[in-house]
N, C-alpha and C. Protein backbone atom coordinates (compact mmCIF):
# COMPACT_ATOMS: atom_id res chain seq x y z
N UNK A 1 120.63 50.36 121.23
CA UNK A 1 120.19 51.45 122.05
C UNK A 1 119.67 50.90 123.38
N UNK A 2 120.02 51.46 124.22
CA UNK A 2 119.51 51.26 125.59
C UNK A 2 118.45 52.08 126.04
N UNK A 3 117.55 50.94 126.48
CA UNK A 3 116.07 51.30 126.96
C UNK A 3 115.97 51.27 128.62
N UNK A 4 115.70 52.25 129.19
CA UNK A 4 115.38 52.25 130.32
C UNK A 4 114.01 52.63 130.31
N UNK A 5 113.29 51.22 131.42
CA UNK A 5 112.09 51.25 131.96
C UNK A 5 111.91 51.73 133.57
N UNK A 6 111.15 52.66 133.73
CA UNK A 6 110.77 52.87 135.01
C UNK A 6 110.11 52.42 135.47
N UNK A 7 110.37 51.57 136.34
CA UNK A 7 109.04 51.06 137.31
C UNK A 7 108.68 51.71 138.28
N UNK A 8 106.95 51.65 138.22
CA UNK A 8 106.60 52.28 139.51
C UNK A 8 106.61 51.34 140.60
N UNK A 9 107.15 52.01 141.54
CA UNK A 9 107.46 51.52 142.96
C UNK A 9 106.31 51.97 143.50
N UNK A 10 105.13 50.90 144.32
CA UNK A 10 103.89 51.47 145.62
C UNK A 10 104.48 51.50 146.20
N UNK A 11 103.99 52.34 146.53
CA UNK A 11 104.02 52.94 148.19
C UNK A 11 103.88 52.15 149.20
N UNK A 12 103.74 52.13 150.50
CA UNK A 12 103.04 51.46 151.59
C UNK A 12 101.91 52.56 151.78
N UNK A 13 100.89 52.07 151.95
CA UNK A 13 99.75 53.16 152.37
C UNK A 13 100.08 53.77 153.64
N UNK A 14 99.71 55.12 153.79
CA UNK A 14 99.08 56.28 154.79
C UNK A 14 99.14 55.64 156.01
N UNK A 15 99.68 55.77 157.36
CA UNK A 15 99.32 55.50 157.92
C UNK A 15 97.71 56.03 158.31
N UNK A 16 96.72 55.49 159.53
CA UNK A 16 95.55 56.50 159.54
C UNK A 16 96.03 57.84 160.62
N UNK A 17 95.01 58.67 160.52
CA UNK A 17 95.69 59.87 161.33
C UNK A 17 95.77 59.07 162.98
N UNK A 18 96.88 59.77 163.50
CA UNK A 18 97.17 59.45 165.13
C UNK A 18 95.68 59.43 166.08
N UNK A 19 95.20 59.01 166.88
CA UNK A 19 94.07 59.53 167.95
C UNK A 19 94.51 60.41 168.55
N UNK A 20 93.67 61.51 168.72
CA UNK A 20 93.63 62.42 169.48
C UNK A 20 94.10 61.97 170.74
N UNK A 21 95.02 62.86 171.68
CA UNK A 21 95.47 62.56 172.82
C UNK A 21 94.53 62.53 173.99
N UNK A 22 94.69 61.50 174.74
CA UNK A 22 93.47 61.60 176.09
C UNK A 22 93.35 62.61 176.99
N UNK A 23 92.74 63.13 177.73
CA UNK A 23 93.10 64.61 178.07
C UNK A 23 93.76 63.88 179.80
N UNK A 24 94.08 64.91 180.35
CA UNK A 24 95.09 64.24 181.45
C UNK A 24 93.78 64.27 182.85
N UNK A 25 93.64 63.82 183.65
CA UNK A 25 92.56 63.82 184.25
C UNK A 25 91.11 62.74 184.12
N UNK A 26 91.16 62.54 182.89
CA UNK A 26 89.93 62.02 182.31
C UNK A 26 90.11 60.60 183.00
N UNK A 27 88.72 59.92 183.69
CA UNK A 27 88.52 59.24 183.63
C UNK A 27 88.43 58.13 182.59
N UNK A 28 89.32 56.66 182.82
CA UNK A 28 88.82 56.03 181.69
C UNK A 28 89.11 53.92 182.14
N UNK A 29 88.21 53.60 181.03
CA UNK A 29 87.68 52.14 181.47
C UNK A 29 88.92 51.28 180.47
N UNK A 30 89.66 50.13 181.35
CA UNK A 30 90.16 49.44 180.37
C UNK A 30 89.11 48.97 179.79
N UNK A 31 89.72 48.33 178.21
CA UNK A 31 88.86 47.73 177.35
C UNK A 31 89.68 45.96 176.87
N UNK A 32 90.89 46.28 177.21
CA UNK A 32 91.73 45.12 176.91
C UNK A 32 91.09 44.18 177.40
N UNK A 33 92.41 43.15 177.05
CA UNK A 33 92.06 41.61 176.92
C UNK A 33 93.05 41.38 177.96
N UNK A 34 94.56 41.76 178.27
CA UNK A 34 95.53 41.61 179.21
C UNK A 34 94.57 41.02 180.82
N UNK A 35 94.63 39.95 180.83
CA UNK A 35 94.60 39.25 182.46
C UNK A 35 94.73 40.28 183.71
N UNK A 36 95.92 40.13 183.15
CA UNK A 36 96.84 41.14 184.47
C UNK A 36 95.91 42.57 184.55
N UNK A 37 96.08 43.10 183.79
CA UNK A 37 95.73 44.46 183.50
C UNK A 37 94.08 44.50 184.13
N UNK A 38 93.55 43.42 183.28
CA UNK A 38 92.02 43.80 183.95
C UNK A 38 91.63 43.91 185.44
N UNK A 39 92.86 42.63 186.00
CA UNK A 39 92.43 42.53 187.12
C UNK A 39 93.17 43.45 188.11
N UNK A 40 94.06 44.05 187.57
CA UNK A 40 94.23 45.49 188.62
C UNK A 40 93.10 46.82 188.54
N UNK A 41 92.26 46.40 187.23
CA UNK A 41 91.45 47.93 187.48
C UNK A 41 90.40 46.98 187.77
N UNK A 42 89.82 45.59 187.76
CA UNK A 42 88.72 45.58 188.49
C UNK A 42 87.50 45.77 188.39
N UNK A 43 87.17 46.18 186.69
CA UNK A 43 86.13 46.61 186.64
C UNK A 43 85.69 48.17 186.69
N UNK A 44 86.90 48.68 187.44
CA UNK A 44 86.53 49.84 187.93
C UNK A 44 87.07 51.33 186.59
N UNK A 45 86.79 52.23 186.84
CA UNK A 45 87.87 53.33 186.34
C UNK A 45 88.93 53.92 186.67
N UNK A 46 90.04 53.82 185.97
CA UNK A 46 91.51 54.69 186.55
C UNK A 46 90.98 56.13 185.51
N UNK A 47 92.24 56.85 185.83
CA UNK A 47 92.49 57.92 185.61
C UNK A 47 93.75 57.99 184.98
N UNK A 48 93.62 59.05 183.72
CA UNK A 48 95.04 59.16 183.34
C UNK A 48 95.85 60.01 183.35
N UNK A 49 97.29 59.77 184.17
CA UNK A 49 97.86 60.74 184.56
C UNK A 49 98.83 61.73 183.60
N UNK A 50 99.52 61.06 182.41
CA UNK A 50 100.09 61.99 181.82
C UNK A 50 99.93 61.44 180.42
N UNK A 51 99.70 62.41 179.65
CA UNK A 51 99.69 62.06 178.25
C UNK A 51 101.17 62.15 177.36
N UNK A 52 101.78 62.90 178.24
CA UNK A 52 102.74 63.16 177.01
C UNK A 52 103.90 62.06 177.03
N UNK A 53 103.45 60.65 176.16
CA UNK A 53 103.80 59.90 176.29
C UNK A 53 104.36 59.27 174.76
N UNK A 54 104.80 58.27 174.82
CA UNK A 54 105.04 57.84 173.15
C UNK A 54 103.53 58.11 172.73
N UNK A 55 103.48 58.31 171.21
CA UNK A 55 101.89 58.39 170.63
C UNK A 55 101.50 57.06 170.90
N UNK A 56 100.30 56.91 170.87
CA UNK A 56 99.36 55.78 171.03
C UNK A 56 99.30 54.85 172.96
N UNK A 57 100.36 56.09 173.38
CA UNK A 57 100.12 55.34 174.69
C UNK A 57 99.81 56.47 175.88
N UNK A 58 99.14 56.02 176.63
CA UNK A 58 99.06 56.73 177.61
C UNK A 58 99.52 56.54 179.51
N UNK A 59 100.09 57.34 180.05
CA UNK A 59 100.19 56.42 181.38
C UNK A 59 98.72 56.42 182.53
N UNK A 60 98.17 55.85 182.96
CA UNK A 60 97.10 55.95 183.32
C UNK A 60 97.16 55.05 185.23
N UNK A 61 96.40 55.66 186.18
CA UNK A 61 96.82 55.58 187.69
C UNK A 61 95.27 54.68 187.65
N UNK A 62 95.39 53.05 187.70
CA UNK A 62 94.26 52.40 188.36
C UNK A 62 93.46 53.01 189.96
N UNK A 63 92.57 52.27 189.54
CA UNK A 63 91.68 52.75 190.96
C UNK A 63 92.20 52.69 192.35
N UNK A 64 93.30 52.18 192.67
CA UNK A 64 93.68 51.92 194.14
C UNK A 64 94.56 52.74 194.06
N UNK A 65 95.06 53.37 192.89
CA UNK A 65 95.94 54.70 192.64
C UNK A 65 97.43 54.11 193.26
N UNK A 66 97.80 53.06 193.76
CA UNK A 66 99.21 52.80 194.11
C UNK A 66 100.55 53.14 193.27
N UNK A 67 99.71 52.72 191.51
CA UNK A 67 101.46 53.29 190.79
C UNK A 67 100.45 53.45 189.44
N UNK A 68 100.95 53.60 188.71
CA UNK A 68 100.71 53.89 186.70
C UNK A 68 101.55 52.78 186.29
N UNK A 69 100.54 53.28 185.31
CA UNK A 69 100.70 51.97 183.91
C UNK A 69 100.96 52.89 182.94
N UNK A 70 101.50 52.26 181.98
CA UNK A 70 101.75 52.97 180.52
C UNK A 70 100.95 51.72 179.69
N UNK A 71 99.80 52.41 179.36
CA UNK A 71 98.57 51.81 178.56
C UNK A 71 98.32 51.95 176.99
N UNK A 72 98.20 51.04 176.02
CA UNK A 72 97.88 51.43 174.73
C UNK A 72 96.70 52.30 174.72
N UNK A 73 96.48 53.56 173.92
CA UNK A 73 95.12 54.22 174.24
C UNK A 73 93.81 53.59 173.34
N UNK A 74 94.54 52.88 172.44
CA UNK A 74 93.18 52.07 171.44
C UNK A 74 92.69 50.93 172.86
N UNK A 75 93.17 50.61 174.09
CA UNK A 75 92.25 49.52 175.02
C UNK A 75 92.19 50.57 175.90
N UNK A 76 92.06 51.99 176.03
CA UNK A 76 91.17 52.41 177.04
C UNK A 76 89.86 53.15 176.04
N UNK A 77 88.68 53.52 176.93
CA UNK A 77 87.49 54.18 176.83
C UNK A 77 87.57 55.51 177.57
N UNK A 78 86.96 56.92 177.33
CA UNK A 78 86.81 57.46 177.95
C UNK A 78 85.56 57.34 178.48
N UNK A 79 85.49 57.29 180.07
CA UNK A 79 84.07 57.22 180.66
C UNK A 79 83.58 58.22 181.76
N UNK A 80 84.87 59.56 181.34
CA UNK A 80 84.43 60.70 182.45
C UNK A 80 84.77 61.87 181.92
N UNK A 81 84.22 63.04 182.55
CA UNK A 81 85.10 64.32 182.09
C UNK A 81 86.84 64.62 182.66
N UNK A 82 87.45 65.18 182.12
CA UNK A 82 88.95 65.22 183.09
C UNK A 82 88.87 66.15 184.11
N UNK A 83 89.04 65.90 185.02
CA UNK A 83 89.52 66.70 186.51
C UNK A 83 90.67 67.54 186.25
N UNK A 84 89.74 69.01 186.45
CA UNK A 84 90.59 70.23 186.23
C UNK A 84 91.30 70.35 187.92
């Protein structure tokens, strides 16, 4: 007689839920480690210009406002309200 065993197969766990999207306007502080990156904002705050971007990224206009970046949103901070 033939026995078939089922194995349970795990899963990969859950990803965690997505972050909430940055609102468009909002001021915000890099937090990264990127060289480059820091030293175009300077210390300072950009602004982010469009959210509707791949999830987890945002495009965001440094302080001298010349062009956007497309930024991971886990290395920015929000450090303002968004400009309606």
């Amino acid at each position: 007689m033939l026995t078939r065993q089922l194995r349970r197969v795990e899963q990969a766990p859950k990803p965690a839920a997505p972050e909430p999207p940055l609102p468009t306007g909002a001021a915000v502080e890099y937090v990264g480690t990127a060289p480059s990156v820091r030293r175009v904002f300077g210390g300072d705050s950009g602004v982010v210009i469009n959210r509707r971007s791949k999830p987890g990224w945002a495009y965001v206009s440094p302080p001298h406002g010349l062009h956007t970046l497309p930024i991971k949103t886990r290395h920015l901070r929000v450090v303002g309200e968004a400009v309606r």
